[in-house]
Protein backbone atom coordinates (compact mmCIF):
# COMPACT_ATOMS: atom_id res chain seq x y z
CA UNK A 1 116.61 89.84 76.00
CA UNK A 2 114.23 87.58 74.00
CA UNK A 3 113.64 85.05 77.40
CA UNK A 4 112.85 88.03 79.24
CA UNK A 5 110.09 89.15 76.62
CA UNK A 6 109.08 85.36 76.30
CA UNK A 7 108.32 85.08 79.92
CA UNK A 8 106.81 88.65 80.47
CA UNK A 9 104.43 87.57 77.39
CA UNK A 10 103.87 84.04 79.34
CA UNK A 11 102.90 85.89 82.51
CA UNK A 12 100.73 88.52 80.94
CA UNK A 13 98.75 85.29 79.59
CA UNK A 14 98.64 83.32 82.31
CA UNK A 15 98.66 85.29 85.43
CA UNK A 16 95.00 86.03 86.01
CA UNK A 17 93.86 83.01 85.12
CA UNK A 18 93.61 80.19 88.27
CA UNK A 19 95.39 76.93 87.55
CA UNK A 20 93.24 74.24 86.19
CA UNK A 21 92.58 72.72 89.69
CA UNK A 22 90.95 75.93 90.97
CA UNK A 23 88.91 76.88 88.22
CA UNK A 24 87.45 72.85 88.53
CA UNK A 25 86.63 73.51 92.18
CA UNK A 26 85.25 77.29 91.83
CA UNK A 27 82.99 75.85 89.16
CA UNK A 28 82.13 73.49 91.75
CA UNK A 29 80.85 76.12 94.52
CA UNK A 30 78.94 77.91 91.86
CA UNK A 31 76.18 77.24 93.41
CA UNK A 32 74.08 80.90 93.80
CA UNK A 33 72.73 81.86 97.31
CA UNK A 34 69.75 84.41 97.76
CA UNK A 35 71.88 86.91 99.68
CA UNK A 36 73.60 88.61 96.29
CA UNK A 37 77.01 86.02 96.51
CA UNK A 38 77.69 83.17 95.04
CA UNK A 39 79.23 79.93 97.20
CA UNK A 40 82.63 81.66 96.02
CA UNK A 41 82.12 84.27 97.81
CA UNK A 42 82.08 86.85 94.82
CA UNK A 43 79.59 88.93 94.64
CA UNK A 44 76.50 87.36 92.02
CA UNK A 45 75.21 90.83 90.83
CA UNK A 46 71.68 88.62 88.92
CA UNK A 47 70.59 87.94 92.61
CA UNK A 48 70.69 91.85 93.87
CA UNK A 49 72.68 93.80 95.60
CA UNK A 50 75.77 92.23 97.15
CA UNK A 51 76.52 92.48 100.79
CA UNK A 52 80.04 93.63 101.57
CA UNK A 53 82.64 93.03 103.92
CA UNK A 54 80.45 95.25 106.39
CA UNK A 55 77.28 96.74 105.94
CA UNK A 56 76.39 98.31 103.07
CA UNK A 57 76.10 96.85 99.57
CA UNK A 58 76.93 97.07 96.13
CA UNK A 59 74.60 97.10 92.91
CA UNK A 60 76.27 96.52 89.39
CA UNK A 61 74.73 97.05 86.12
CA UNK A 62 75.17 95.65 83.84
CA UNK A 63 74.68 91.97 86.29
CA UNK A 64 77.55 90.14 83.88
CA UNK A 65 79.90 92.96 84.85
CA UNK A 66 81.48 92.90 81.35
CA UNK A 67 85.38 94.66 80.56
CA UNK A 68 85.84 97.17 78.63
CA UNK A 69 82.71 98.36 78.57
CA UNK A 70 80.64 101.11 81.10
CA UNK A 71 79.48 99.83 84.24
CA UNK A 72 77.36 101.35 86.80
CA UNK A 73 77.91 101.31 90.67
CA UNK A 74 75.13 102.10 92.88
CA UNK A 75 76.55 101.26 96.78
CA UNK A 76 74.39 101.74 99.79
CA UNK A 77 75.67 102.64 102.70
CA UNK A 78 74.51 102.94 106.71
CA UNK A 79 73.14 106.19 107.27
CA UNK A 80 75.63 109.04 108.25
CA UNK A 81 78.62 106.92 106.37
CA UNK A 82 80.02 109.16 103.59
CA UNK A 83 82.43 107.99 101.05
CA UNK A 84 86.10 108.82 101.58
CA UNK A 85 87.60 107.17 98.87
CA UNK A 86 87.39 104.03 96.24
CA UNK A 87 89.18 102.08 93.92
CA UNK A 88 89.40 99.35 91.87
CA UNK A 89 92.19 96.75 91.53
CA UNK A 90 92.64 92.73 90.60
CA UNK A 91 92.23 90.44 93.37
CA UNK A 92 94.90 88.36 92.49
CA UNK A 93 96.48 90.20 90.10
CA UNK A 94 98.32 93.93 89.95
CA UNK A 95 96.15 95.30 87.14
CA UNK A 96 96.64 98.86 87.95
CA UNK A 97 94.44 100.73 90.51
CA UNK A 98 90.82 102.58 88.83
CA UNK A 99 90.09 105.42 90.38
CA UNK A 100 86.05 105.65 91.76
CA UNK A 101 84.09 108.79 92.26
CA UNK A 102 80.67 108.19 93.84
CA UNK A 103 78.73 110.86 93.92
CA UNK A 104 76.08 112.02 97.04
CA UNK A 105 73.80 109.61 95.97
CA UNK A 106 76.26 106.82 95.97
CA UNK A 107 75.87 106.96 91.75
CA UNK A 108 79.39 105.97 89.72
CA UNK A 109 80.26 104.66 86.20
CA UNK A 110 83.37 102.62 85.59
CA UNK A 111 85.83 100.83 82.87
CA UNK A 112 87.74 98.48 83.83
CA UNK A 113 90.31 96.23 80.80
CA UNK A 114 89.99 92.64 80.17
CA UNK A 115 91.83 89.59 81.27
CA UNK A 116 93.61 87.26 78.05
CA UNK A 117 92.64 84.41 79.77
CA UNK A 118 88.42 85.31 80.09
CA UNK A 119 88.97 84.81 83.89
CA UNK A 120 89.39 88.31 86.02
CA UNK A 121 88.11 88.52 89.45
CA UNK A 122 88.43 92.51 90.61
CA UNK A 123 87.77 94.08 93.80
CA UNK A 124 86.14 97.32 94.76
CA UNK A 125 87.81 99.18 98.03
CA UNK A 126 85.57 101.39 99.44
CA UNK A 127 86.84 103.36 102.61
CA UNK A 128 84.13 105.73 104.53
CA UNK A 129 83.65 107.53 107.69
CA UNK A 130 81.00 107.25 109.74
CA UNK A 131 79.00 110.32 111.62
CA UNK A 132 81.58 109.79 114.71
CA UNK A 133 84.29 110.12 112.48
CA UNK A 134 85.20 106.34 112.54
CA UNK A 135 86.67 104.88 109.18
CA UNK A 136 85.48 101.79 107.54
CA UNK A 137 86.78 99.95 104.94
CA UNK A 138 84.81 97.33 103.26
CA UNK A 139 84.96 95.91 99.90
CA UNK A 140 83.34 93.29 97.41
CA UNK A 141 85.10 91.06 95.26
CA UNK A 142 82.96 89.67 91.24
CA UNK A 143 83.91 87.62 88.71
CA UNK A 144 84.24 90.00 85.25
CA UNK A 145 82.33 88.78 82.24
CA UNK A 146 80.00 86.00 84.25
CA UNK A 147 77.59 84.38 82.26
CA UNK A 148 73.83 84.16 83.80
CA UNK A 149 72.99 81.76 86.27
CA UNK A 150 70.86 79.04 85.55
CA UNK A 151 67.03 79.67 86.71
């Protein structure tokens, strides 16, 4: 019994945090790009509105996109697209799945917890349908509690 609570208390500590080698080479590609993502391919919320995996885009404020605290989601979509549904889960890690309500104007306010190790990346899932009533799922991956680029 106490090995099973040692290693559930290990993995709850370590398992959203990358391994020392990854962190080295995302700090690497940190590098911020004019189009609202970083080199990483997360979504850099100082530079604008962040393009998703299809058109349409995502606005966060606060930009650092800090835990535990209220956030607010502004997403754009093509004309005629209406949300269907959205959520919010860990990219690489099951942290539960956060409910999203956007309203007609594409308006919503989130909380989402924190990570023990200071490194979370969490993904938005946003599925719509389109004025032919195709669906579309897109969504857009950020880095919790970033620190401000460098000008």
């Amino acid at each position: 019994m106490r090995k099973a609570l040692l290693l559930t208390a290990a993995f709850a500590v370590t398992a959203c945090q990358p391994d020392l080698t990854q962190k080295a080479e995302l700090a690497e590609k940190a590098e911020h790009q004019p189009n609202g993502k970083a080199a990483t391919g997360l979504c850099d919320f100082y530079q604008g509105p962040c393009p998703g995996s299809a058109d349409g885009s995502l606005v966060m404020t606060p930009a650092h996109a800090p835990s535990e605290r209220p956030l607010s989601l502004s997403l754009n979509l093509p004309d005629g697209e209406q949300v269907q549904s959205a959520r919010i889960e860990g990219r690489d890690m099951f942290m539960g799945v956060i409910p999203v309500r956007f309203d007609d104007s594409g308006e919503a306010e989130v909380i989402y917890g924190s990570c023990a190790s200071g490194y979370m990346v969490w993904r938005l899932w946003v599925t719509s349908e389109d004025k032919d009533g195709t669906e579309i799922t897109r969504y857009f991956d950020w880095l919790a509690d970033s620190t401000k680029p460098a000008s």
